[in-house]
N, C-alpha and C. Protein backbone atom coordinates (compact mmCIF):
# COMPACT_ATOMS: atom_id res chain seq x y z
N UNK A 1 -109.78 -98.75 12.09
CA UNK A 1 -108.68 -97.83 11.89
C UNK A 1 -107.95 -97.69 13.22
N UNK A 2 -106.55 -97.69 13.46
CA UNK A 2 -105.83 -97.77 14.82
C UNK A 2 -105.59 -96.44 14.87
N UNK A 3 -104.79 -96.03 16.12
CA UNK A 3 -104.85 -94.50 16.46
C UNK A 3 -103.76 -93.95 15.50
N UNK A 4 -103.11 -94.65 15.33
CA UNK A 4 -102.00 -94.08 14.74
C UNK A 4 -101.98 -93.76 13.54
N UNK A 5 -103.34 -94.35 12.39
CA UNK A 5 -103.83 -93.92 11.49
C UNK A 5 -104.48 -92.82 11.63
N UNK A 6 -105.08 -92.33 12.56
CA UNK A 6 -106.19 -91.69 12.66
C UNK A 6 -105.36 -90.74 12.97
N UNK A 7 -104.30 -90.16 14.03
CA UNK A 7 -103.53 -89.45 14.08
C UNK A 7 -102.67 -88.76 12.75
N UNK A 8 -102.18 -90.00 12.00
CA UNK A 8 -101.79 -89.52 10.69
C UNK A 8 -102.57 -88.70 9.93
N UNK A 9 -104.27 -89.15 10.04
CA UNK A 9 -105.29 -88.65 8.63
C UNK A 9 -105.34 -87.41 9.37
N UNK A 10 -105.76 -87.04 10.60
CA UNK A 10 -106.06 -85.58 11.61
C UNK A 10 -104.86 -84.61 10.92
N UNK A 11 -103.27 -85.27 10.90
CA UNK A 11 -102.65 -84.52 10.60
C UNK A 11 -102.54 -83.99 9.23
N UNK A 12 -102.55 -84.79 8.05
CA UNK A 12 -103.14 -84.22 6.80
C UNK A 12 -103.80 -83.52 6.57
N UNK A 13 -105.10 -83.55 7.12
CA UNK A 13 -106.00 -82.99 7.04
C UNK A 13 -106.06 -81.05 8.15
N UNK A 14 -105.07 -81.24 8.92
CA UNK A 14 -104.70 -79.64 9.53
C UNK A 14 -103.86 -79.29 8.26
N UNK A 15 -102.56 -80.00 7.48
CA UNK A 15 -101.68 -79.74 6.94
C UNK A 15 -102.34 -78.80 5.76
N UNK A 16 -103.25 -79.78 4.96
CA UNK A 16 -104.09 -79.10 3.69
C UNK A 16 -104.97 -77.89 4.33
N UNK A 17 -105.40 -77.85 5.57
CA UNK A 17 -106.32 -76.65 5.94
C UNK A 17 -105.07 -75.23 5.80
N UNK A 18 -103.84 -75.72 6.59
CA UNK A 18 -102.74 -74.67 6.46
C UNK A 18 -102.38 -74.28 4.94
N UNK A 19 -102.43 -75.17 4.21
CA UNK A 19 -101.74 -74.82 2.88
C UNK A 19 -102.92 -73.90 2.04
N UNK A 20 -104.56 -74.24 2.57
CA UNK A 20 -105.79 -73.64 1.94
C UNK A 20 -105.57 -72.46 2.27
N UNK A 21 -105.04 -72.06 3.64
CA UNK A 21 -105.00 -70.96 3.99
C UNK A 21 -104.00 -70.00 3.74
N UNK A 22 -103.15 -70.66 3.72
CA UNK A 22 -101.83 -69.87 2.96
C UNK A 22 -102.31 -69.41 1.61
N UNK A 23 -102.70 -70.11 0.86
CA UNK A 23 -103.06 -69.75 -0.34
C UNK A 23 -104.16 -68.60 -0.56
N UNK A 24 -105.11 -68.84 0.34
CA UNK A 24 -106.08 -67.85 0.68
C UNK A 24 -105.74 -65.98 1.18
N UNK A 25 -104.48 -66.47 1.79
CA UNK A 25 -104.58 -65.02 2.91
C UNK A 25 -103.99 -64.03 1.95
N UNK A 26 -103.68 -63.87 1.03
CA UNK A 26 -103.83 -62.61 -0.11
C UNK A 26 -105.17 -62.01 -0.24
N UNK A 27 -105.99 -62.64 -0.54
CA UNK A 27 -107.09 -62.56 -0.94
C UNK A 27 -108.39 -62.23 0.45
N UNK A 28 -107.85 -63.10 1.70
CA UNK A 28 -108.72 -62.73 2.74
C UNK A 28 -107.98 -61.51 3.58
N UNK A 29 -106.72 -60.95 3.34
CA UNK A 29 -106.74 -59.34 3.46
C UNK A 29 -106.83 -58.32 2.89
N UNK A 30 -106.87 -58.46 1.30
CA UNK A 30 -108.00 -57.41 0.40
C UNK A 30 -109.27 -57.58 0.78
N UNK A 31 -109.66 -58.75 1.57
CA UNK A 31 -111.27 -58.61 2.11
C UNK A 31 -111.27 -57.82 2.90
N UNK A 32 -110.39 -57.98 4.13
CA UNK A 32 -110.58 -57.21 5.07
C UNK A 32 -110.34 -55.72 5.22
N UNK A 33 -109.23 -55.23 4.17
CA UNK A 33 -109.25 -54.18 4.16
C UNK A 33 -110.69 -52.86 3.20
N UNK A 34 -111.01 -54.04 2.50
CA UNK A 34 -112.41 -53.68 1.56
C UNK A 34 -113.44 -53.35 3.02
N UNK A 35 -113.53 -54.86 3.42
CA UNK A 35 -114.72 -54.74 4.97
C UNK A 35 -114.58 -53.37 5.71
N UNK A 36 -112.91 -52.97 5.92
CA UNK A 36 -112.69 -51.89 6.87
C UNK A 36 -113.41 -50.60 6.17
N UNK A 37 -112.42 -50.51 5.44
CA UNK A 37 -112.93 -49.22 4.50
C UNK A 37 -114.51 -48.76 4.03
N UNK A 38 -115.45 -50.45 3.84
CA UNK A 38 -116.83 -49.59 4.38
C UNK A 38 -117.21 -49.19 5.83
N UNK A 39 -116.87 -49.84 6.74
CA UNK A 39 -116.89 -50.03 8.10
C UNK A 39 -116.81 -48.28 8.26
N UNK A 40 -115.05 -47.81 8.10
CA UNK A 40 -114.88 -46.56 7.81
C UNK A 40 -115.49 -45.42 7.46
N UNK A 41 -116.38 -45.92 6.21
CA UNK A 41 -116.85 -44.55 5.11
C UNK A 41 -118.57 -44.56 6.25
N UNK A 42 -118.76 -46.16 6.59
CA UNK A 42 -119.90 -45.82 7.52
C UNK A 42 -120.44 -45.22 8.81
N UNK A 43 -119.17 -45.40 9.37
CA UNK A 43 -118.55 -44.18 10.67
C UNK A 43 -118.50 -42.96 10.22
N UNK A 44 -117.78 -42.46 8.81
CA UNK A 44 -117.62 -41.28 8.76
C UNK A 44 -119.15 -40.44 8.61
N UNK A 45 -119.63 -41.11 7.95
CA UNK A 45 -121.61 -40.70 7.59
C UNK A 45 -122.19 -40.18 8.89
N UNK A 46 -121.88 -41.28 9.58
CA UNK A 46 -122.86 -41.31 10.81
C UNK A 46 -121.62 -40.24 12.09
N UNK A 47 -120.63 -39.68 11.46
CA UNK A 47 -119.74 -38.79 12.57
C UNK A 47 -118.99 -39.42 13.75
N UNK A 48 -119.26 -40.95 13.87
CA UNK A 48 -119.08 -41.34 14.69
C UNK A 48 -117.38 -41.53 15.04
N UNK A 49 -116.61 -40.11 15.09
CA UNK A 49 -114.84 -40.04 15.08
C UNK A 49 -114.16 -41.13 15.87
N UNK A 50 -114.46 -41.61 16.92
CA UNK A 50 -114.23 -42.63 17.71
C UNK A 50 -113.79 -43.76 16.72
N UNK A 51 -115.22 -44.00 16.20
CA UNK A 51 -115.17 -45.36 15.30
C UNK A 51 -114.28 -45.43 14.22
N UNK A 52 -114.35 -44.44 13.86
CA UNK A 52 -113.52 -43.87 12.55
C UNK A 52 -111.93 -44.05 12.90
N UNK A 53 -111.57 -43.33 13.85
CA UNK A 53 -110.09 -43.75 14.40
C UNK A 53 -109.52 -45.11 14.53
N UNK A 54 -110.94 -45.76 15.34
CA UNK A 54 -110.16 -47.00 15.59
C UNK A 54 -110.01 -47.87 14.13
N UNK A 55 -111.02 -47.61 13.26
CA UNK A 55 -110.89 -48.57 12.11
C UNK A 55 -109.76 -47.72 11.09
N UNK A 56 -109.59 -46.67 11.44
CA UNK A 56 -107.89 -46.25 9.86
C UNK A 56 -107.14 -47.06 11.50
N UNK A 57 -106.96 -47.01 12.48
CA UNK A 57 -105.79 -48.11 13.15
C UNK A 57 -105.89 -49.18 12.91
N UNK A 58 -106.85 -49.84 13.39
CA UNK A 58 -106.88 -51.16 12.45
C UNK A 58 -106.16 -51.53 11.34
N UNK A 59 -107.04 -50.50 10.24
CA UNK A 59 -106.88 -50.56 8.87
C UNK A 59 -104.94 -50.51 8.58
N UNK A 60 -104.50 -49.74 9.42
CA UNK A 60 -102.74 -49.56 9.14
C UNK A 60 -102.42 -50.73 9.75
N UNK A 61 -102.97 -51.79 10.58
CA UNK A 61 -102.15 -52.57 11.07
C UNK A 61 -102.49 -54.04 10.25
N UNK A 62 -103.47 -54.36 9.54
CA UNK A 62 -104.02 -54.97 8.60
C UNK A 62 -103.21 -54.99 7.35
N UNK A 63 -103.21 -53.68 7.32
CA UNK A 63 -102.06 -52.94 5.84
C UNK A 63 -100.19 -53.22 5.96
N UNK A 64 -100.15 -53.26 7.59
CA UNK A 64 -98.65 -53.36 7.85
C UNK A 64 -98.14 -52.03 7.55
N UNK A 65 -99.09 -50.78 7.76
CA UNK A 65 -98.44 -49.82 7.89
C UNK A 65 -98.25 -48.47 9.06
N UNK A 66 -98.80 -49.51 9.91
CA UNK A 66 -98.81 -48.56 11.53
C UNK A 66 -97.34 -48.32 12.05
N UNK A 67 -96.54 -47.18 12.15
CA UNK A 67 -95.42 -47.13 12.73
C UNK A 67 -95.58 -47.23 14.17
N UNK A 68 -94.80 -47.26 15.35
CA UNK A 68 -94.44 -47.62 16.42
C UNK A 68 -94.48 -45.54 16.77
N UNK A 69 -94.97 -44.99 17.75
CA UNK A 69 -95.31 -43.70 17.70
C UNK A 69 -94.55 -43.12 19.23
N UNK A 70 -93.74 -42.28 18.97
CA UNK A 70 -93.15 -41.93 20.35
C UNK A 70 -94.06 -40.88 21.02
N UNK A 71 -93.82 -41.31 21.93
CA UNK A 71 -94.67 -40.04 23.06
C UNK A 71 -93.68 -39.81 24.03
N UNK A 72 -93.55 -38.08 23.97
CA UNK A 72 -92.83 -37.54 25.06
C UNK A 72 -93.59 -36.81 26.02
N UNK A 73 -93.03 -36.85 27.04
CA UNK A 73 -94.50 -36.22 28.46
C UNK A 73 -93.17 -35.53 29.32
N UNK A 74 -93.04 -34.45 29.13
CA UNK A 74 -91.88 -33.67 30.45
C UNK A 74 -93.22 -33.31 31.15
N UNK A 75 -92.34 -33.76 32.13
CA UNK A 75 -94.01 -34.05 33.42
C UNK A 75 -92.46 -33.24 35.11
N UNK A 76 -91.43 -32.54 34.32
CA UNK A 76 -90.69 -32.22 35.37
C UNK A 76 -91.31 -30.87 36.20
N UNK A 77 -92.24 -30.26 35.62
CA UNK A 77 -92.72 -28.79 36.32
C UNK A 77 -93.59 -29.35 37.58
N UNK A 78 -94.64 -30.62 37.02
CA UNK A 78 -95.84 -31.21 37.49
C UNK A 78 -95.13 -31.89 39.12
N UNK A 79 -93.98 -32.88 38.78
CA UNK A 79 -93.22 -33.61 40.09
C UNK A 79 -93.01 -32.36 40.95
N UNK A 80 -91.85 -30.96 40.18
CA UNK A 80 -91.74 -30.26 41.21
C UNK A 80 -92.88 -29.66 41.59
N UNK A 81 -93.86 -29.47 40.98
CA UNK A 81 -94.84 -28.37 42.31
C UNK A 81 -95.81 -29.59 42.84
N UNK A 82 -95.55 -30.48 42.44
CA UNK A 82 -96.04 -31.70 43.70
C UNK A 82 -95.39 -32.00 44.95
N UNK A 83 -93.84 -32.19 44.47
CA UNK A 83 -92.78 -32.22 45.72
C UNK A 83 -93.03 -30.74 46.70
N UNK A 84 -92.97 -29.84 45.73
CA UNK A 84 -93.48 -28.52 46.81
C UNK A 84 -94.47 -28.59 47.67
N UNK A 85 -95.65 -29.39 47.43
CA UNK A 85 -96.64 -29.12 48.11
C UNK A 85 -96.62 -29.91 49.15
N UNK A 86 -96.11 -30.89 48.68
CA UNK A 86 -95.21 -32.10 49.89
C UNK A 86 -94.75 -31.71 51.20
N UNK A 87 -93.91 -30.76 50.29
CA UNK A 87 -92.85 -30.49 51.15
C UNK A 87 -93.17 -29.23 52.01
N UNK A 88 -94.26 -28.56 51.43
CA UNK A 88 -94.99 -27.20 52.32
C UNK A 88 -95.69 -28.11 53.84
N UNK A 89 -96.41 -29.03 53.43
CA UNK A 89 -97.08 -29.56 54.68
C UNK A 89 -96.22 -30.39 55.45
N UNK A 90 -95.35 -30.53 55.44
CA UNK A 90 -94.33 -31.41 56.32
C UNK A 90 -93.72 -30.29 57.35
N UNK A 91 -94.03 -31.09 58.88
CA UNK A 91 -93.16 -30.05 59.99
C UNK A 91 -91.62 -29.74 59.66
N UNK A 92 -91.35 -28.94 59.85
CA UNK A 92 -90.06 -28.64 60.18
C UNK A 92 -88.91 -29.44 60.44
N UNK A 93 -89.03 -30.38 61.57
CA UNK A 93 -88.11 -31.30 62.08
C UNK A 93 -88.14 -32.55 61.03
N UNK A 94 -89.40 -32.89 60.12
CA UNK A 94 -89.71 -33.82 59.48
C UNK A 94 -88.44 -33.53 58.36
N UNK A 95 -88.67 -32.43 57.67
CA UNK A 95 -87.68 -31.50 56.45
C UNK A 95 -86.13 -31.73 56.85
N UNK A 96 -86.01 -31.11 58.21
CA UNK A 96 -84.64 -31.41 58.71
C UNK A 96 -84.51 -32.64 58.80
N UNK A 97 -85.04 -33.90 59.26
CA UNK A 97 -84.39 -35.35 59.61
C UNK A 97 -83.92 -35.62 57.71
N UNK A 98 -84.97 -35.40 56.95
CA UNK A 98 -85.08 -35.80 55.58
C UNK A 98 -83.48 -35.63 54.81
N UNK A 99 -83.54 -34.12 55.51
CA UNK A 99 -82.05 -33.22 54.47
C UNK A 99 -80.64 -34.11 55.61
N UNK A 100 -81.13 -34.11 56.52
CA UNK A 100 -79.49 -34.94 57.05
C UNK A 100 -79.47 -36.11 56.87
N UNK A 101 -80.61 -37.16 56.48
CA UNK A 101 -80.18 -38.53 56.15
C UNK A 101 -79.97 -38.56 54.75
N UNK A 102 -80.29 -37.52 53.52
CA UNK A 102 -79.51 -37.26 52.12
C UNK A 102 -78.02 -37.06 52.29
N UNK A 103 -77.64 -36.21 53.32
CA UNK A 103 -76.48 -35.82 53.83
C UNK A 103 -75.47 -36.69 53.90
N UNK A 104 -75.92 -37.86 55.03
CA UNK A 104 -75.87 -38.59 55.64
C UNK A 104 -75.64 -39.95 54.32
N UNK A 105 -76.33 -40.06 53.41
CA UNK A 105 -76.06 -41.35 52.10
C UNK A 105 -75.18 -40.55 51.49
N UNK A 106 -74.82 -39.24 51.20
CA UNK A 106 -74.00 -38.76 50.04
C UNK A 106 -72.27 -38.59 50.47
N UNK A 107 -72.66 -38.99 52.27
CA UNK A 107 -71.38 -38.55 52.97
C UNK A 107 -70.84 -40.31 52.63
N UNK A 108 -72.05 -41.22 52.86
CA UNK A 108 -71.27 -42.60 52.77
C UNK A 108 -71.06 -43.17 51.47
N UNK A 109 -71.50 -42.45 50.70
CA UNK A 109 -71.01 -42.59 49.09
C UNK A 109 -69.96 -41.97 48.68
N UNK A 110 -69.65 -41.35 49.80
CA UNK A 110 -68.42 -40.38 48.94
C UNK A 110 -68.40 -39.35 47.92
N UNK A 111 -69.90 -38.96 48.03
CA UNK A 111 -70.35 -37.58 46.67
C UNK A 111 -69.72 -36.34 47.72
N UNK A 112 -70.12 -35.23 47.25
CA UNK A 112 -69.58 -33.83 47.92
C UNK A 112 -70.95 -33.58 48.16
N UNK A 113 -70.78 -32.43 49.23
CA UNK A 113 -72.42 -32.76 49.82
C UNK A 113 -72.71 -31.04 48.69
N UNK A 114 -73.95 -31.20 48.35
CA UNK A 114 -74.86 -30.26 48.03
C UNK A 114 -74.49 -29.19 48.50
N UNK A 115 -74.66 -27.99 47.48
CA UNK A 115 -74.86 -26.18 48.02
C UNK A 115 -76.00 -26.22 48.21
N UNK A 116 -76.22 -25.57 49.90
CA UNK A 116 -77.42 -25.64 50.55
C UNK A 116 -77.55 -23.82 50.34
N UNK A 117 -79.00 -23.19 49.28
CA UNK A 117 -79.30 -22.37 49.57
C UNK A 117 -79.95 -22.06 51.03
N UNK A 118 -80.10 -20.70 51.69
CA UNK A 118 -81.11 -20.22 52.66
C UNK A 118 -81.90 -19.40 51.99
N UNK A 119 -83.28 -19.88 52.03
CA UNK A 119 -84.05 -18.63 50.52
C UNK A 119 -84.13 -17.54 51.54
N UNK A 120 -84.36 -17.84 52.56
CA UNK A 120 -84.46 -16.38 53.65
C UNK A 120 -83.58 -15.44 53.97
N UNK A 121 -82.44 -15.66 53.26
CA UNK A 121 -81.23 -14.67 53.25
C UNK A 121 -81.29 -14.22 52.42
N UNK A 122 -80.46 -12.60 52.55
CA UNK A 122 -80.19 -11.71 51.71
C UNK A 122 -79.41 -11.93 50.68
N UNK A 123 -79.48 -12.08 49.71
CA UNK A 123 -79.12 -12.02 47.94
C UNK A 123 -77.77 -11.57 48.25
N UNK A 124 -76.77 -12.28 47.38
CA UNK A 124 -75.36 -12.05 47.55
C UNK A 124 -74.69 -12.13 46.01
N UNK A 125 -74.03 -10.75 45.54
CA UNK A 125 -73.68 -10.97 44.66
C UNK A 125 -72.55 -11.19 44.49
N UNK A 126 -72.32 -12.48 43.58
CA UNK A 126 -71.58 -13.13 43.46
C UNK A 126 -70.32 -12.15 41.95
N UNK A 127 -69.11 -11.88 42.73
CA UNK A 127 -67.93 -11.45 41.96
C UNK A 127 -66.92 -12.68 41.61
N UNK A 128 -66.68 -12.02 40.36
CA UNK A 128 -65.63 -12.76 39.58
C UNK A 128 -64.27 -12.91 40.77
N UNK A 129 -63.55 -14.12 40.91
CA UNK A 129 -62.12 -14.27 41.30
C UNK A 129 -61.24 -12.37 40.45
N UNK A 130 -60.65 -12.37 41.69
CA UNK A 130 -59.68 -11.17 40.87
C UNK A 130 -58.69 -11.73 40.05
């Protein structure tokens, strides 16, 4: 037999394994979802929630019915009292070089520079234009 036969029969022979299988995979994912679901009911017996979770995930993605799940995390309180604490242990002169080279990019961008509170000043109440 030359290679080029033999290459031909190799390929028939993947071709009919694909077509066995096509024909099959109805039938070998009611298996699997049968397999899960004891898998499941046998986790649930034994309490084991872990196990149990991961096989209904599975089981939805087997099924083609796992949606895509958003997660939101406002994590903005957490940055600022991190930046605070940052910013508590940093000298003085460190704080000042920091705030004039912001200064300093917003002046060469052409933004308007920032209202700089002084928290150490006295409270000013602010009146309406007459």
């Amino acid at each position: 037999m030359s290679a080029t036969q033999t290459d031909r029969l190799v390929s028939q022979v993947y071709q009919e394994w694909g077509d066995e299988d096509a024909d099959r995979r109805p039938h070998l994912k009611q298996s699997a979802v049968r397999r899960m679901h004891n898998h499941i009911n046998n986790a649930r017996k034994a309490k084991a929630w872990g196990a149990v979770m991961q096989g209904e995930r599975l089981l939805a993605q087997i099924q083609g019915t796992m949606e895509p799940t958003e997660v939101r995390v406002n994590v903005d309180a957490e940055v600022r009292e991190s930046v605070m604490v940052l910013l508590s242990q940093l000298p003085q002169d460190r704080i000042d070089a920091m705030a004039q080279r912001a200064l300093d990019l917003r002046r060469a961008a052409q933004l308007p520079a920032p209202t700089i509170v002084d928290a150490e000043a006295e409270p000013v109440e602010h009146l309406p234009p007459p």
